[in-house]
C-alpha atoms as a PDB file:
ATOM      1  CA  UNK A   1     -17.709  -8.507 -16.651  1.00  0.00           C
ATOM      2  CA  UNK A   2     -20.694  -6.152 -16.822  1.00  0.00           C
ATOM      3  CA  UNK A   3     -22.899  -9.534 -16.759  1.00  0.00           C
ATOM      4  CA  UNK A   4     -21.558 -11.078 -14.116  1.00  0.00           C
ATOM      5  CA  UNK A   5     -22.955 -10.273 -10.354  1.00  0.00           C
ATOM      6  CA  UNK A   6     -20.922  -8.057  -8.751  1.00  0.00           C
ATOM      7  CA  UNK A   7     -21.263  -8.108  -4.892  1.00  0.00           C
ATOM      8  CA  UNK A   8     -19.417  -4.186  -3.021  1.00  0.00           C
ATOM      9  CA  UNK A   9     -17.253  -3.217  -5.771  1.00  0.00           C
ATOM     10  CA  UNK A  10     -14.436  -1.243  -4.863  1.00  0.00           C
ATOM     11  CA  UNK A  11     -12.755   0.882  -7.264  1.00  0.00           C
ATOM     12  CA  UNK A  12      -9.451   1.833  -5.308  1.00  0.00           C
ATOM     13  CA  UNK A  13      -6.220   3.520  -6.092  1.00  0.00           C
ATOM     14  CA  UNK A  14      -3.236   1.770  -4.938  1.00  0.00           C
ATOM     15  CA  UNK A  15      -1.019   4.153  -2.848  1.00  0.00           C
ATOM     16  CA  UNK A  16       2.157   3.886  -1.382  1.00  0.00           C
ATOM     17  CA  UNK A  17       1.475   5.549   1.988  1.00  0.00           C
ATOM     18  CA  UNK A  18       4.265   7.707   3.756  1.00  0.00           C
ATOM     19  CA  UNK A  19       3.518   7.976   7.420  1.00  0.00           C
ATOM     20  CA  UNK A  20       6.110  10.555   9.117  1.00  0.00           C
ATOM     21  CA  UNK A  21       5.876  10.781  12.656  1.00  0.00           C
ATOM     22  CA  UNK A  22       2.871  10.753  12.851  1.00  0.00           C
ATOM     23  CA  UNK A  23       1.342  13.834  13.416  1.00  0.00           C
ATOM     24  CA  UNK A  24       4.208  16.396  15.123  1.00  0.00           C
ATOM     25  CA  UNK A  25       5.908  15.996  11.666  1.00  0.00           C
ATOM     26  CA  UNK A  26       2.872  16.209   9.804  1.00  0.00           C
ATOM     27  CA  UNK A  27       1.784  19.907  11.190  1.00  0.00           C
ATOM     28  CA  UNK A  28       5.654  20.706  11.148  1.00  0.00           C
ATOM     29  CA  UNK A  29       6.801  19.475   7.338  1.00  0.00           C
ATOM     30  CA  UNK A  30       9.896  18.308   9.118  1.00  0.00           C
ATOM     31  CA  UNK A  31      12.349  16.412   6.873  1.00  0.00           C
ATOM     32  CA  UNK A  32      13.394  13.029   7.500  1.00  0.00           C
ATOM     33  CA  UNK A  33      15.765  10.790   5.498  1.00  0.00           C
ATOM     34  CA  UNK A  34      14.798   7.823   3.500  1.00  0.00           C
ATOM     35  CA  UNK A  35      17.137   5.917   5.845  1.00  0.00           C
ATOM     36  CA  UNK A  36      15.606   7.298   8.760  1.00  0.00           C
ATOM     37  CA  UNK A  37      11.941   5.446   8.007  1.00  0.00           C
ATOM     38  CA  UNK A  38      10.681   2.397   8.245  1.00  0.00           C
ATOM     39  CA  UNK A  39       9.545   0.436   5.498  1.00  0.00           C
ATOM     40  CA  UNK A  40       6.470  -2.355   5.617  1.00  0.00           C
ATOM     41  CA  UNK A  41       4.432  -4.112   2.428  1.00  0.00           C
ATOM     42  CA  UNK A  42       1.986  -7.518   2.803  1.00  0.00           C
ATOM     43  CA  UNK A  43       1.949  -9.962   0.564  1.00  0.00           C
ATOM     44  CA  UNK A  44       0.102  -8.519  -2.428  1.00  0.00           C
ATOM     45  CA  UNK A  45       0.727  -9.766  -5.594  1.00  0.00           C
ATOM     46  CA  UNK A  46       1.571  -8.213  -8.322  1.00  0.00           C
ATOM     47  CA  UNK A  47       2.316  -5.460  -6.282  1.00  0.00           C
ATOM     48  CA  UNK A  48       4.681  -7.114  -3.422  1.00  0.00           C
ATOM     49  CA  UNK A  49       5.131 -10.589  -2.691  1.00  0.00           C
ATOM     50  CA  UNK A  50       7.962 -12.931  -1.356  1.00  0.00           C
ATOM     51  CA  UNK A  51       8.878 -15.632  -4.079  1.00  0.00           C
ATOM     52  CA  UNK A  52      11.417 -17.969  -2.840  1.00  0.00           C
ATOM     53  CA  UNK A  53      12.535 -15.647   0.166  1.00  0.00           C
ATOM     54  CA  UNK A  54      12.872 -12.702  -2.302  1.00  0.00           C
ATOM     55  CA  UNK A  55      10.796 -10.189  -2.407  1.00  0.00           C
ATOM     56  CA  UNK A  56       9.227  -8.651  -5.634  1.00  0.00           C
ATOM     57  CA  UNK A  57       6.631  -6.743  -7.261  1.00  0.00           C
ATOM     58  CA  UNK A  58       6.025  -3.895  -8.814  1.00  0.00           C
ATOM     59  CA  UNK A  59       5.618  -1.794  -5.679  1.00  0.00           C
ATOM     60  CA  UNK A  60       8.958  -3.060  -4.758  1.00  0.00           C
ATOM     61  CA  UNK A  61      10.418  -1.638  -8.061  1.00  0.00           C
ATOM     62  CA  UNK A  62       8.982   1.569  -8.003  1.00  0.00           C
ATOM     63  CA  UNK A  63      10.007   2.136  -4.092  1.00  0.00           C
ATOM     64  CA  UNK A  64      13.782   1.319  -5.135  1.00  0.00           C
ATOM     65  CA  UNK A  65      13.390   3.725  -8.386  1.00  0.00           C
ATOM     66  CA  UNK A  66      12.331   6.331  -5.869  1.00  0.00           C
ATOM     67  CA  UNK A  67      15.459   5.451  -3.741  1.00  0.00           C
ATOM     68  CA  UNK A  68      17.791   5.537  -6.857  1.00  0.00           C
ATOM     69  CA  UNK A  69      16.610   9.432  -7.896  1.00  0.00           C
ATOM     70  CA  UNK A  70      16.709  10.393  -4.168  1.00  0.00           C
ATOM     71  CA  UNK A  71      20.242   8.831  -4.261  1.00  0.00           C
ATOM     72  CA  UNK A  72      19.676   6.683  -1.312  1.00  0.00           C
ATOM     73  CA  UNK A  73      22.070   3.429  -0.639  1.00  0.00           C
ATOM     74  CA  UNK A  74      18.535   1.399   0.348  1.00  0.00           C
ATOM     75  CA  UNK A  75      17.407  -2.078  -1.566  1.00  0.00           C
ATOM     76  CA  UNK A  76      14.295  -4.098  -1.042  1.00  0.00           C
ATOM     77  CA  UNK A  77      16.759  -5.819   2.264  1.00  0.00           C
ATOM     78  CA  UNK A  78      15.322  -2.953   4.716  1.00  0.00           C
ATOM     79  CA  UNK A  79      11.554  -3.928   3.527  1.00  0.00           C
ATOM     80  CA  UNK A  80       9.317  -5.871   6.372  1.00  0.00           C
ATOM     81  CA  UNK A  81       6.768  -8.620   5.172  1.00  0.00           C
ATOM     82  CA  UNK A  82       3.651  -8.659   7.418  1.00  0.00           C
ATOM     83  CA  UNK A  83       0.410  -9.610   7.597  1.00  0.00           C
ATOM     84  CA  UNK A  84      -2.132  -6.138   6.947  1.00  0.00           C
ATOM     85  CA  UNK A  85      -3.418  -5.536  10.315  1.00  0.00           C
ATOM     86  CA  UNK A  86       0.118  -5.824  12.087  1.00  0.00           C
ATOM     87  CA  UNK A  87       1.619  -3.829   9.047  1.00  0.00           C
ATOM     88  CA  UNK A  88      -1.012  -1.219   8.924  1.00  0.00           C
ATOM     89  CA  UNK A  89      -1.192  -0.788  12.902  1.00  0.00           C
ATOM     90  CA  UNK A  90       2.619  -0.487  13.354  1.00  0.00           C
ATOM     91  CA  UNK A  91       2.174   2.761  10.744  1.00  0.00           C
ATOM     92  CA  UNK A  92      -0.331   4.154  13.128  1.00  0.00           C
ATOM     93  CA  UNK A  93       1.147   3.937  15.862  1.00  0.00           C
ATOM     94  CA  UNK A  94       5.153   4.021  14.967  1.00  0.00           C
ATOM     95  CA  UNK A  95       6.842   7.543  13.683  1.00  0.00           C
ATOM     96  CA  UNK A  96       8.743   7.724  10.340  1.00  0.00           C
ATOM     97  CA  UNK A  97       6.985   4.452   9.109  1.00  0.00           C
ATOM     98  CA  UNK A  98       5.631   3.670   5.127  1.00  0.00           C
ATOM     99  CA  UNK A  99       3.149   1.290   4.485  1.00  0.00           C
ATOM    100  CA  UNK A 100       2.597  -0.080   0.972  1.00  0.00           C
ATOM    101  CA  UNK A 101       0.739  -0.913  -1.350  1.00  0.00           C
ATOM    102  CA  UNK A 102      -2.537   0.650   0.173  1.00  0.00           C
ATOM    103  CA  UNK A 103      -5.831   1.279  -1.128  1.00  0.00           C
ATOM    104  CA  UNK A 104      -6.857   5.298  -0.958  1.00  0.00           C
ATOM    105  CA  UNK A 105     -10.432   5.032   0.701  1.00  0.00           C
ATOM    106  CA  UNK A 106     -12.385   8.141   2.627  1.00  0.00           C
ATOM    107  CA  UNK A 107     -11.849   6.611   6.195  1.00  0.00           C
ATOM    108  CA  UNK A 108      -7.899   6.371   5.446  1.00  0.00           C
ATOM    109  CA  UNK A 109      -7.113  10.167   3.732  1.00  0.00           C
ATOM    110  CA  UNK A 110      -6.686  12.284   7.113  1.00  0.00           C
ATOM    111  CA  UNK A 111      -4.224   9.901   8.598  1.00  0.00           C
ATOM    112  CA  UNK A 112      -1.729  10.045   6.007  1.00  0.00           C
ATOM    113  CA  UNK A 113       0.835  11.646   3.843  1.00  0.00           C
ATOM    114  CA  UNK A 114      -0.182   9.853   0.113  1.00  0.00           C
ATOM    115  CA  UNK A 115       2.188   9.278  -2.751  1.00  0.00           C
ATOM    116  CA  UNK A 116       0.640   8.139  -5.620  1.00  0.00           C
ATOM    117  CA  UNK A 117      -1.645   6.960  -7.377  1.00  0.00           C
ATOM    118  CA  UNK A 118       0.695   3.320  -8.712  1.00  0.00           C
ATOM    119  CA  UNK A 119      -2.406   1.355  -9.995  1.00  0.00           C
ATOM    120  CA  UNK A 120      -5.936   0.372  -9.647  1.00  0.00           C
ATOM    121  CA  UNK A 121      -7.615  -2.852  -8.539  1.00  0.00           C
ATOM    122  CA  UNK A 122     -11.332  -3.736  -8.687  1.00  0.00           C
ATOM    123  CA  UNK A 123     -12.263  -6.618  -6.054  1.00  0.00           C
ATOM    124  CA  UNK A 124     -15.644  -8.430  -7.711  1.00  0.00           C
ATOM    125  CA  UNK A 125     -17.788 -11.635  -6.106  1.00  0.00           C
ATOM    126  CA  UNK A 126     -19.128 -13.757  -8.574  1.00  0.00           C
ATOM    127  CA  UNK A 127     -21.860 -16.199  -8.699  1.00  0.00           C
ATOM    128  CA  UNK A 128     -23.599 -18.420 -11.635  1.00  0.00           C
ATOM    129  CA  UNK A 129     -26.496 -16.631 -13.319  1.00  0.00           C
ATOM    130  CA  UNK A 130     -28.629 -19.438 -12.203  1.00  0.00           C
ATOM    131  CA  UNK A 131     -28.498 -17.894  -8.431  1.00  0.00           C
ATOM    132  CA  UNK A 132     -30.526 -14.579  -9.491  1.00  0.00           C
ATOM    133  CA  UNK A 133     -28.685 -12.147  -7.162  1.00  0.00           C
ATOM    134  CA  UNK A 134     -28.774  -8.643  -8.465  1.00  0.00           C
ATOM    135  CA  UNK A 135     -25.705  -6.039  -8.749  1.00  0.00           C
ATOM    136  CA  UNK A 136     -25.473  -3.953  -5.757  1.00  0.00           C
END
């Protein structure tokens, strides 16, 4: 891919972010159940996605493995689908809320509690040679 022209590449670690009230909890380290939190995702394939009103992914998976060792009685059920900006804005402004799958950039790592790292994803432009636009 080195040859192609890459337009703002952004290396970013997919996170599962864990929001607990906000910021009282944060200074305080309070503990708060797994049943006790709400849980939002987007669709984001391969990492969480609704196929034929079920959702999957490997997100998904990983969140219910978590559940399993923490011996919660949670499934993917109790998991909202949004779109980003309603998903992501609810977890700013709602206590004891998760957001996932989330990409770990500067302006985001103050406002949360991180779990991770899951993955990585690299978001390239492309564009025939012909066009003579040089990597950024």
């Amino acid at each position: 891919m080195r040859g192609f022209a890459i337009l703002g590449v952004i290396l970013s670690f997919i996170f599962v972010i864990v929001l607990t009230a906000v910021f009282p909890c944060m200074a305080s380290d309070q503990a708060v159940s797994a049943k006790d939190l709400t849980y939002i995702t987007e669709q984001f394939p391969p990492f969480n996605f609704k196929e034929d009103d079920n959702l999957q992914g490997t997100s998904v998976d990983l969140l219910e493995m978590v559940w399993q060792r923490m011996g919660e009685d949670l499934d993917r059920s109790v998991i909202q689908v949004l779109p980003w900006t309603e998903g992501y804005n609810r977890t700013l402004e709602e206590d004891n809320t998760v957001l996932f799958t989330v990409g770990r950039v500067p302006e985001r790592e103050q406002l949360f509690k991180w779990a991770g790292p899951i993955g990585s994803s690299w978001y390239v432009m492309l564009t025939k040679m012909e066009k003579n636009i040089s990597r950024l």
